[in-house]
C-alpha atoms as a PDB file:
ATOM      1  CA  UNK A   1     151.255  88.937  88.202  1.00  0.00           C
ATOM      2  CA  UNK A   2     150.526  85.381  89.289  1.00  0.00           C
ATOM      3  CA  UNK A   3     147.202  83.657  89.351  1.00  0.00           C
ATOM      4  CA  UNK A   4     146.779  83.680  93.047  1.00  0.00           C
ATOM      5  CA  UNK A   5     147.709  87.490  93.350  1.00  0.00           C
ATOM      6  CA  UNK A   6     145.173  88.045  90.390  1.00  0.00           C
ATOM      7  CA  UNK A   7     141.928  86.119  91.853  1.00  0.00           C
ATOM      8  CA  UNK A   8     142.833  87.029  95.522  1.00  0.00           C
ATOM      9  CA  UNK A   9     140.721  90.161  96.766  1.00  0.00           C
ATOM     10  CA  UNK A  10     141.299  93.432  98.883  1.00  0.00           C
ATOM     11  CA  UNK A  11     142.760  92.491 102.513  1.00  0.00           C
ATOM     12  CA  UNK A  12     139.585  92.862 104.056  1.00  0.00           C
ATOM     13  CA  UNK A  13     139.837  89.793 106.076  1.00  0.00           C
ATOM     14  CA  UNK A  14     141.638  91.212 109.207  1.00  0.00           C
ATOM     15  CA  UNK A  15     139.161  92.869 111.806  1.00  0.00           C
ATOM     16  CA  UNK A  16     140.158  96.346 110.736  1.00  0.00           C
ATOM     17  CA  UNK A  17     140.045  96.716 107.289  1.00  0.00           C
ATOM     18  CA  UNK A  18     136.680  94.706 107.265  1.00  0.00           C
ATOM     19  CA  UNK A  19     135.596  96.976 110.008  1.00  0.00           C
ATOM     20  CA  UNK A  20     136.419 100.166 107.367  1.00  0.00           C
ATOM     21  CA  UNK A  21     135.117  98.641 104.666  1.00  0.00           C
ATOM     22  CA  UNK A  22     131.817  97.822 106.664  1.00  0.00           C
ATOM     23  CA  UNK A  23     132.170 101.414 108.337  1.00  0.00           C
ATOM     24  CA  UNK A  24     132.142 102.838 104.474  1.00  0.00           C
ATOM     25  CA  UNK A  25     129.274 100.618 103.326  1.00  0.00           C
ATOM     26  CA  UNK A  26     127.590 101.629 106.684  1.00  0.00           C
ATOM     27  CA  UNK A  27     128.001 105.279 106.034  1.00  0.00           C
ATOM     28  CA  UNK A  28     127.187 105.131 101.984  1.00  0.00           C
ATOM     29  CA  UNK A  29     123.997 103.274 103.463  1.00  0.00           C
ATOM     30  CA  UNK A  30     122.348 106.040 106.119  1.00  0.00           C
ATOM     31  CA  UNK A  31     123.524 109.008 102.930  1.00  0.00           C
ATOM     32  CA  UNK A  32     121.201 107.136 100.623  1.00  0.00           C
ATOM     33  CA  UNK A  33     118.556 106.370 103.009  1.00  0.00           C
ATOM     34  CA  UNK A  34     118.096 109.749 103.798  1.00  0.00           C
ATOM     35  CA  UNK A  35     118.540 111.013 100.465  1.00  0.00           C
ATOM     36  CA  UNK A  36     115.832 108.880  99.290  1.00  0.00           C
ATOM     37  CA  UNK A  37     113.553 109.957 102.329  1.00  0.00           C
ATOM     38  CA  UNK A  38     114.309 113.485 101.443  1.00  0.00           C
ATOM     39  CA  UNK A  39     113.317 112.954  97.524  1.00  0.00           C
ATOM     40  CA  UNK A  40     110.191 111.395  99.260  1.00  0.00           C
ATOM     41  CA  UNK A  41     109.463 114.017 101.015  1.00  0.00           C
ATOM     42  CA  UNK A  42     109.817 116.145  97.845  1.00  0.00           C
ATOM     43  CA  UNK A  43     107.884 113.784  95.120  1.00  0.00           C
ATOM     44  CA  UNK A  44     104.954 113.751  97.970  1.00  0.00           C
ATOM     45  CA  UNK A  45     105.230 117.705  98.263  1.00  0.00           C
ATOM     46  CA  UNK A  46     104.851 117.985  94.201  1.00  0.00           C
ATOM     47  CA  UNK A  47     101.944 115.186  94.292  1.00  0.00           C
ATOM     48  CA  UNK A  48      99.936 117.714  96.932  1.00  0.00           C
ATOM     49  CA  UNK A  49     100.643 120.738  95.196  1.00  0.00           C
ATOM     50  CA  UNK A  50      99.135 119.598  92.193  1.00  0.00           C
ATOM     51  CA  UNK A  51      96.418 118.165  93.923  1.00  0.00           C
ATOM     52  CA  UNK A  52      95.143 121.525  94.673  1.00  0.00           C
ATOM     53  CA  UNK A  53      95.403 123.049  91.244  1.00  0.00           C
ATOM     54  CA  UNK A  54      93.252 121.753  88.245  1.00  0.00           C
ATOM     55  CA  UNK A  55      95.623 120.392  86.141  1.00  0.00           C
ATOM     56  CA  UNK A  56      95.213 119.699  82.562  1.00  0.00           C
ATOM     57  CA  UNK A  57      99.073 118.806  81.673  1.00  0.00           C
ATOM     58  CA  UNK A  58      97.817 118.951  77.483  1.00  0.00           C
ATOM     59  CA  UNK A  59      96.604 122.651  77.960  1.00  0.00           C
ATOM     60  CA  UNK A  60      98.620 123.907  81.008  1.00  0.00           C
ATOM     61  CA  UNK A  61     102.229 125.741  80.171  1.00  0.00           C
ATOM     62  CA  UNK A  62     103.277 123.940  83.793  1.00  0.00           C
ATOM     63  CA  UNK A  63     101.560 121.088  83.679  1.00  0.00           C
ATOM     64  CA  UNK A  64     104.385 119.598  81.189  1.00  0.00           C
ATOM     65  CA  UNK A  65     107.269 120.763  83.715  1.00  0.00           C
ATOM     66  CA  UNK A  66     105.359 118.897  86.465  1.00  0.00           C
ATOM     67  CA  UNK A  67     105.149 116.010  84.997  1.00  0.00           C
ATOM     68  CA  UNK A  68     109.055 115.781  84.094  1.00  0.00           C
ATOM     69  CA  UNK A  69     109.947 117.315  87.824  1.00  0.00           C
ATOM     70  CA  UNK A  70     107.784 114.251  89.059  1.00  0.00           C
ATOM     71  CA  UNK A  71     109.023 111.629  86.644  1.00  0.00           C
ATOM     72  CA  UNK A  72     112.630 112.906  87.533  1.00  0.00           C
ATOM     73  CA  UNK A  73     112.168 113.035  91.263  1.00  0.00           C
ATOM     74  CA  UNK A  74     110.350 109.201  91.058  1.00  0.00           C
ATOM     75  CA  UNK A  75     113.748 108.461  89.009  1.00  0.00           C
ATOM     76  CA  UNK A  76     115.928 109.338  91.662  1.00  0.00           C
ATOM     77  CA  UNK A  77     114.277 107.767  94.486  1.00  0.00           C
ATOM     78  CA  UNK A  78     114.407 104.461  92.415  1.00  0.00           C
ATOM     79  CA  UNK A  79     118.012 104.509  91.788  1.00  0.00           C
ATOM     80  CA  UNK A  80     118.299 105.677  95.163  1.00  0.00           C
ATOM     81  CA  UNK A  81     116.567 102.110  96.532  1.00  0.00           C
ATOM     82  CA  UNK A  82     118.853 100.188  94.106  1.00  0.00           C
ATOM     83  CA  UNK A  83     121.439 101.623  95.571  1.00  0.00           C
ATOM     84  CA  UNK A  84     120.567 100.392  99.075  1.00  0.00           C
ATOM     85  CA  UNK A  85     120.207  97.283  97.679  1.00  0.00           C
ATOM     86  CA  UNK A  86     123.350  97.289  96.040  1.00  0.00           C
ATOM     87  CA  UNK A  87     125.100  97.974  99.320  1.00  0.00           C
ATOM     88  CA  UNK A  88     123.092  95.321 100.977  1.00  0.00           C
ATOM     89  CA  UNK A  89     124.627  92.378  98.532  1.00  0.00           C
ATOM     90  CA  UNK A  90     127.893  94.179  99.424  1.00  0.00           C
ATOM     91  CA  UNK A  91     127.614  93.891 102.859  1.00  0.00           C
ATOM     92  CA  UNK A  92     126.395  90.429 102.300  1.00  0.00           C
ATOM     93  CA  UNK A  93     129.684  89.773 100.199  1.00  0.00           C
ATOM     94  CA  UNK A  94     132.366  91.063 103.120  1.00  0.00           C
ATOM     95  CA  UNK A  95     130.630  88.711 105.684  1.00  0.00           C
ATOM     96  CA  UNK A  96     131.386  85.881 103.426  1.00  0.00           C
ATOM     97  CA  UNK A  97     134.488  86.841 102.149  1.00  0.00           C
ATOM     98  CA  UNK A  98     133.710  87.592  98.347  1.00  0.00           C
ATOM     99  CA  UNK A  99     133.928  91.454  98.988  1.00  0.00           C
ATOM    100  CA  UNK A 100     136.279  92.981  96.565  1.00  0.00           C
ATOM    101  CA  UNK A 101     136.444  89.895  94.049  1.00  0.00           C
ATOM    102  CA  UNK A 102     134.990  90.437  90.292  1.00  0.00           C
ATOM    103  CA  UNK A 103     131.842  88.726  89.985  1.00  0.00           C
ATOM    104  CA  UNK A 104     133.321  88.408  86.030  1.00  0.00           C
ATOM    105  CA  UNK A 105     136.384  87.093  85.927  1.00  0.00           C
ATOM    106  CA  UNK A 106     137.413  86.414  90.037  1.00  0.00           C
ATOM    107  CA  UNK A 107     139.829  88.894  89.602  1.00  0.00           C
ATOM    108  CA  UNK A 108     140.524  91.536  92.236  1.00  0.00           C
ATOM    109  CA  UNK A 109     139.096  94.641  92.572  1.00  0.00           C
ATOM    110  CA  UNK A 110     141.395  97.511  93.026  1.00  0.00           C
ATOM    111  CA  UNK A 111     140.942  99.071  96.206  1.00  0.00           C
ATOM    112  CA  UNK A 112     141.149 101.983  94.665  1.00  0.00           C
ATOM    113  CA  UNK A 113     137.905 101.447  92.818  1.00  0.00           C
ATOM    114  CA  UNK A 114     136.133 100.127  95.972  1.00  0.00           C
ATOM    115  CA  UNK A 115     136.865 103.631  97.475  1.00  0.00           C
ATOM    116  CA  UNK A 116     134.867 105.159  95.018  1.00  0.00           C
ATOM    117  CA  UNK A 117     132.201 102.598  94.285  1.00  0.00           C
ATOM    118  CA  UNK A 118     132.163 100.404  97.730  1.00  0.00           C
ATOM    119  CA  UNK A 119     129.189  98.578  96.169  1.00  0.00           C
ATOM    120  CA  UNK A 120     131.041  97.846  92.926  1.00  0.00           C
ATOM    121  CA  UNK A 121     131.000  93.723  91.837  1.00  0.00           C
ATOM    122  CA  UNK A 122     133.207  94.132  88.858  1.00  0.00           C
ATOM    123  CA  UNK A 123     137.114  95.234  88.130  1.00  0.00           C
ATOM    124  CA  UNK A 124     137.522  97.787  85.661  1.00  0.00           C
ATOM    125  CA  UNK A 125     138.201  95.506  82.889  1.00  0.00           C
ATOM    126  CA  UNK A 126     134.883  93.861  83.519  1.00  0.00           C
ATOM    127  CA  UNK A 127     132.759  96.859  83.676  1.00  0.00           C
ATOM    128  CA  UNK A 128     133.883  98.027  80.293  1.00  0.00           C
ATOM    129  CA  UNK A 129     130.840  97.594  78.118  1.00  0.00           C
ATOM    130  CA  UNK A 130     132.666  95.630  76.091  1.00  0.00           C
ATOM    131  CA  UNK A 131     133.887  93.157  78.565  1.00  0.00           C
ATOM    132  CA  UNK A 132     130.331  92.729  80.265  1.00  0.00           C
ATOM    133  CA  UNK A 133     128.207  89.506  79.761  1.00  0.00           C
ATOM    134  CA  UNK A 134     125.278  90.235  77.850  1.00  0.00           C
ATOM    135  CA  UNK A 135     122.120  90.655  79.399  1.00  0.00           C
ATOM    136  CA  UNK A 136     119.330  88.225  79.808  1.00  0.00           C
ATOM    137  CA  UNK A 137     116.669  90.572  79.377  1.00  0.00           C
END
């Protein structure tokens, strides 16, 4: 494989396939929004029921199981607003033509891998934890 062919990303600069991949991004976009508002719904629904029930979580056989159902559900809808934000920088990368290259290495991403992970910034190689930079924090 050449340089070029190696650094060059998806075809997503014709009107089409940047219309799919924004159509995709688009899509992956109003699923997590309303999974988040659902789990929002939910993490508000387990805030009022235990607002109406003296709850010592020490002492109370449930109390523990509330705590972890409302630790989990807070979990979820913060992953679920990374995501969004994720797909955001993605949709910020197609308008200006880096969709699809490895933040890493400039190599491409396989398409294949953008069909399961539109969001993704990395090739496979890259996202090895191996092959990652290390962190600043």
């Amino acid at each position: 494989m050449d340089d070029v062919s190696r650094h060059a990303g998806p075809d997503v600069t014709g009107p089409s396939a940047a219309a799919t991949v924004r159509a995709r991004l688009a899509a992956d976009r109003a699923d997590t929004l309303a999974r988040t508002a659902a789990l929002g719904r939910e993490f508000d629904g387990i805030v009022a029921a235990n607002a109406l029930v003296a709850i010592d979580d020490e002492h109370d056989p449930e109390g523990g199981s509330t705590a972890f159902e409302r630790a989990h559900v807070a979990a979820l809808i913060k992953r679920g607003r990374e995501h969004l934000e994720e797909l955001d920088r993605a949709l910020e990368r197609l308008e200006q033509g880096e969709y699809g290259r490895c933040e890493d290495c400039g190599g491409t991403i396989p398409p294949e891998r953008l069909e399961i992970r539109p969001a993704a910034t990395t090739c496979v190689h890259c996202a090895g934890s191996e092959h990652r930079r290390p962190s600043s924090t």
